[in-house]
C-alpha atoms as a PDB file:
ATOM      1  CA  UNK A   1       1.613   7.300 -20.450  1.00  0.00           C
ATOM      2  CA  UNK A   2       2.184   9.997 -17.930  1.00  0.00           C
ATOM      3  CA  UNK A   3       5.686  10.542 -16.779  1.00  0.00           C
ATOM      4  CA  UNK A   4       6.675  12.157 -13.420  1.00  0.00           C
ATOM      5  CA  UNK A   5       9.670  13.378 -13.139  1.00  0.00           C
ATOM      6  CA  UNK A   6      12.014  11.809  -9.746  1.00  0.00           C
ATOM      7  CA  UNK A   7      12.122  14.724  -7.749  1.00  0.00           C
ATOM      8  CA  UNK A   8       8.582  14.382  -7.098  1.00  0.00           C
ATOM      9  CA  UNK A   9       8.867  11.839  -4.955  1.00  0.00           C
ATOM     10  CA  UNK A  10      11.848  13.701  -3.360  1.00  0.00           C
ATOM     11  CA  UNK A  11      10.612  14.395   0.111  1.00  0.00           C
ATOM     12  CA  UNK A  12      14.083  14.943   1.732  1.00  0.00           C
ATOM     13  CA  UNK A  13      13.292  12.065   4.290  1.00  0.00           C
ATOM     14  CA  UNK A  14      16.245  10.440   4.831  1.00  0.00           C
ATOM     15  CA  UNK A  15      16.013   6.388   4.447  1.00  0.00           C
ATOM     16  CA  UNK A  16      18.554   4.533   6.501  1.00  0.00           C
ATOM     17  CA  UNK A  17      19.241   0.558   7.045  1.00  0.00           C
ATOM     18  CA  UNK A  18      20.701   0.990   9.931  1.00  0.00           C
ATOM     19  CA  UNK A  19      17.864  -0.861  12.382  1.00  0.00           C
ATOM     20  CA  UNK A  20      18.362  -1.678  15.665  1.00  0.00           C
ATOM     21  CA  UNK A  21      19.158  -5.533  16.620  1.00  0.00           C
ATOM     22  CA  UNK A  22      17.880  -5.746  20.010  1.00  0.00           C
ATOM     23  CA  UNK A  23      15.618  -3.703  22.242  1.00  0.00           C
ATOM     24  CA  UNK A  24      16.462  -3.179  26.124  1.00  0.00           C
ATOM     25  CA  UNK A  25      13.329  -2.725  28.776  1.00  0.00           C
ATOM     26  CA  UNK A  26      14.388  -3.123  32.069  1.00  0.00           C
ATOM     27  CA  UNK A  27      16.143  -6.549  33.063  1.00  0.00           C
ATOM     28  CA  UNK A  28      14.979  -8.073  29.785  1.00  0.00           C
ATOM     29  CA  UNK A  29      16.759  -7.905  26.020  1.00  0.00           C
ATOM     30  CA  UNK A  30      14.492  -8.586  22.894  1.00  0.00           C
ATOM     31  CA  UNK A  31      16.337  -9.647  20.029  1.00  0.00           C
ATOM     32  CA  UNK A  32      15.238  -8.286  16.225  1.00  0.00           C
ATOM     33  CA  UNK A  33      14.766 -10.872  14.081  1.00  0.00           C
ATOM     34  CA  UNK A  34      16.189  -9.106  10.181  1.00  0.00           C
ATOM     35  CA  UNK A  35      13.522 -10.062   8.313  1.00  0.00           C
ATOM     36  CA  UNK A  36      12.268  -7.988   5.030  1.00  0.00           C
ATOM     37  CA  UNK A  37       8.226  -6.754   5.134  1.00  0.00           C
ATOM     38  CA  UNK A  38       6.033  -8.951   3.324  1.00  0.00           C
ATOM     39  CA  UNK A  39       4.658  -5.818   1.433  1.00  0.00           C
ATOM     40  CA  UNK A  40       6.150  -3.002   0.389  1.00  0.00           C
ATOM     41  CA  UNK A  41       4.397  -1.026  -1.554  1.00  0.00           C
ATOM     42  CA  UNK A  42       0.912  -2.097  -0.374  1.00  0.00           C
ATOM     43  CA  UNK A  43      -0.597  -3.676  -4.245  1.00  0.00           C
ATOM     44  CA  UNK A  44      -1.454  -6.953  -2.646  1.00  0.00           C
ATOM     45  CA  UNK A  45      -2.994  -5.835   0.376  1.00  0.00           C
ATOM     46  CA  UNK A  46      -5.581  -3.290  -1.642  1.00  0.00           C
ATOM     47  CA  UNK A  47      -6.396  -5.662  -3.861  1.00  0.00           C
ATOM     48  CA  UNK A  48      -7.411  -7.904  -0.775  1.00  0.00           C
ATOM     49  CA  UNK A  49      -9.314  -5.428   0.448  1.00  0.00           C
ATOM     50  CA  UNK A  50     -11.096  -4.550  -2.629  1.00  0.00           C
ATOM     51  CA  UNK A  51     -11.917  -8.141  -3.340  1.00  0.00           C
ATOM     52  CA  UNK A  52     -13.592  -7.962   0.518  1.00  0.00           C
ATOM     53  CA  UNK A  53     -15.678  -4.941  -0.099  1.00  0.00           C
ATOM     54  CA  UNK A  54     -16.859  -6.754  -3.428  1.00  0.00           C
ATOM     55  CA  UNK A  55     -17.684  -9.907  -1.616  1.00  0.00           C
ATOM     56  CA  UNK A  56     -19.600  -7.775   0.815  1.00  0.00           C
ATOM     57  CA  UNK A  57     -21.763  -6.239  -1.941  1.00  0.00           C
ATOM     58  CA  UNK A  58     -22.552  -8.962  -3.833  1.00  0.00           C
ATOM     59  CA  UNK A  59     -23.242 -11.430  -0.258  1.00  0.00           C
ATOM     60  CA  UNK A  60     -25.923  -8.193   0.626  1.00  0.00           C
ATOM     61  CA  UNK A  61     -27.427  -8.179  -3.181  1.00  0.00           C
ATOM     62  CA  UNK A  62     -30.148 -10.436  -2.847  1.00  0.00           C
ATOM     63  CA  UNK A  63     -31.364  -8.740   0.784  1.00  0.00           C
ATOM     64  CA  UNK A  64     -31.098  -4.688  -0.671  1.00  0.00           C
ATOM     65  CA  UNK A  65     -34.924  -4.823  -0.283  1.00  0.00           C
ATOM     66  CA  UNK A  66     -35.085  -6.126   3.602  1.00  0.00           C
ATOM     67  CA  UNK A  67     -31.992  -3.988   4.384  1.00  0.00           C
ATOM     68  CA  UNK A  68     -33.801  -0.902   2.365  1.00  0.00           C
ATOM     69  CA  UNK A  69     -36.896  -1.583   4.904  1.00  0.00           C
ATOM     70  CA  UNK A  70     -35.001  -1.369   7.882  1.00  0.00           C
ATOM     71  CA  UNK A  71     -33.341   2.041   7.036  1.00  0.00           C
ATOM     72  CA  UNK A  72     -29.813  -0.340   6.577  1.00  0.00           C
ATOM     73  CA  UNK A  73     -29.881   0.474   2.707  1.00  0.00           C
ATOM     74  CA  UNK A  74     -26.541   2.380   3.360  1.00  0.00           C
ATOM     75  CA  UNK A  75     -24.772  -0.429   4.106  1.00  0.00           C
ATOM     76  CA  UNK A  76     -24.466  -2.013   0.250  1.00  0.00           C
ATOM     77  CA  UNK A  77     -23.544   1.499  -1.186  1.00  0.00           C
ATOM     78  CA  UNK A  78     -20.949   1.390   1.662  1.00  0.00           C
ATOM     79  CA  UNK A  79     -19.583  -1.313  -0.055  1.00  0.00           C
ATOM     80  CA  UNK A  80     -19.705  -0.420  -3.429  1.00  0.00           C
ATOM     81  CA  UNK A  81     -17.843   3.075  -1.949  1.00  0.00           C
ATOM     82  CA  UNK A  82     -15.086   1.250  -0.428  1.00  0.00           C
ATOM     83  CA  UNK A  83     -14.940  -0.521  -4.251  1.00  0.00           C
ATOM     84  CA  UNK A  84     -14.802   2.580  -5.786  1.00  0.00           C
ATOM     85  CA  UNK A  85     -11.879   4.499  -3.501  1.00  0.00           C
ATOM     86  CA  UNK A  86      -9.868   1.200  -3.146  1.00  0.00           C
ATOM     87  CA  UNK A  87      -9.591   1.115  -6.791  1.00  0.00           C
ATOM     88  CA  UNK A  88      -7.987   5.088  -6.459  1.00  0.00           C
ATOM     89  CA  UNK A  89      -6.264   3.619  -3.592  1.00  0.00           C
ATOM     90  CA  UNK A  90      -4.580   0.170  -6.414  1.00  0.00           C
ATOM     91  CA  UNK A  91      -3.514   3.281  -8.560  1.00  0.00           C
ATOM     92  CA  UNK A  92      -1.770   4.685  -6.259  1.00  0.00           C
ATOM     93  CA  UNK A  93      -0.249   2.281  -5.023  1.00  0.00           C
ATOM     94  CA  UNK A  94       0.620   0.586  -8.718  1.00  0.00           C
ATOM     95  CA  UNK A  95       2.234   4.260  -9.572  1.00  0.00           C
ATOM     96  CA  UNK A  96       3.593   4.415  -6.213  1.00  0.00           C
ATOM     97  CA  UNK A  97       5.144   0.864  -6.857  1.00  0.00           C
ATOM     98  CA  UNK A  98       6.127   2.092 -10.446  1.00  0.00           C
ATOM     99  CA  UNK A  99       8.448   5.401  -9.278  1.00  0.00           C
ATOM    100  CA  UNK A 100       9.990   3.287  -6.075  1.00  0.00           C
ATOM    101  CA  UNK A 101      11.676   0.501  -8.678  1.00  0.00           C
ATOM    102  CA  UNK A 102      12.747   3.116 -11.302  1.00  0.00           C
ATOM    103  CA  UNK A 103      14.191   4.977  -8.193  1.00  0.00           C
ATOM    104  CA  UNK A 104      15.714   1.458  -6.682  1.00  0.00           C
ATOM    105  CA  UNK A 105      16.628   0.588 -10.691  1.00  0.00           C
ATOM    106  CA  UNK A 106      18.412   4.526 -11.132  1.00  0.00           C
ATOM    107  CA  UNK A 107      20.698   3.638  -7.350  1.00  0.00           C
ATOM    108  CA  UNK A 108      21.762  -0.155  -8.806  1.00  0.00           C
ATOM    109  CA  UNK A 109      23.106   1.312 -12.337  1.00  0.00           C
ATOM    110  CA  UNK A 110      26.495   2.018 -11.710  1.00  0.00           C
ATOM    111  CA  UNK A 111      27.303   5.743 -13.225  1.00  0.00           C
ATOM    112  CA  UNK A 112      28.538   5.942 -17.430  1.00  0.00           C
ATOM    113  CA  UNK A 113      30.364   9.227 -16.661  1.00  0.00           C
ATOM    114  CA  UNK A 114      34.162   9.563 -15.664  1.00  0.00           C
ATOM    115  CA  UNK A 115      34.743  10.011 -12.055  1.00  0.00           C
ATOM    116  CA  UNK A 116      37.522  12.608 -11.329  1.00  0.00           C
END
C-alpha cells in the first residue's frame, strides 16, 4: 500500500475550535447551536451520489434507442461519466479520510520522549 508521508497534507492552514456562539444583525441575536457536521470527510455523501448516477443509467437503459433518436444519447454516458469520476472522487475521499484519523490518532498519543 502506498504511504504518504504527513507533511503532505501540511497546508499551514491553521484549524481553530474557537466558533462563534451567537451572531448579531441589527436588533436581533441568533444563537449557534454546537453541533458536530454530519460528514466529515465526505465518504457517505459520494457514495450517495454515485449510487444516483447509477440509478440514472440503469432507469435510461431500456430507452438508449428513443433517447439515441432524439439526439439525447448523451444523457446515459453522462451518467455512466459521473459513475466513473465519483468513483476517483470515493478514493479520494477514502485516502483523504485515511491521513485525517492517522493525523487525529498522531495529536491523541500522548508523547514517549522526556519532556525537559
Amino acid at each position: 500500500m502506498l504511504s504518504i508521508p504527513e507533511w503532505a497534507y501540511d497546508d499551514g492552514v491553521e484549524l481553530r475550535d474557537d466558533h462563534p456562539t451567537q451572531h448579531e444583525f441589527g436588533r436581533r441575536t441568533y444563537l449557534v447551536a454546537d453541533v458536530e457536521p454530519l460528514d466529515v470527510d465526505g465518504v457517505r455523501t459520494v457514495q450517495v451520489g454515485i449510487a444516483l448516477w447509477v440509478v440514472g443509467f440503469f432507469a435510461m437503459l431500456p430507452f438508449y434507442g428513443r433517447l439515441r433518436d432524439a439526439g439525447h444519447g448523451w444523457m446515459i454516458w453522462t451518467c455512466a461519466a459521473g459513475c466513473g469520476l465519483g468513483l476517483l472522487g470515493l478514493e479520494y475521499c477514502r485516502r483523504r479520510k485515511r491521513a485525517r484519523t492517522a493525523r487525529e490518532r498522531l495529536i491523541d498519543e500522548p508523547s514517549d520522549q522526556p519532556t525537559g
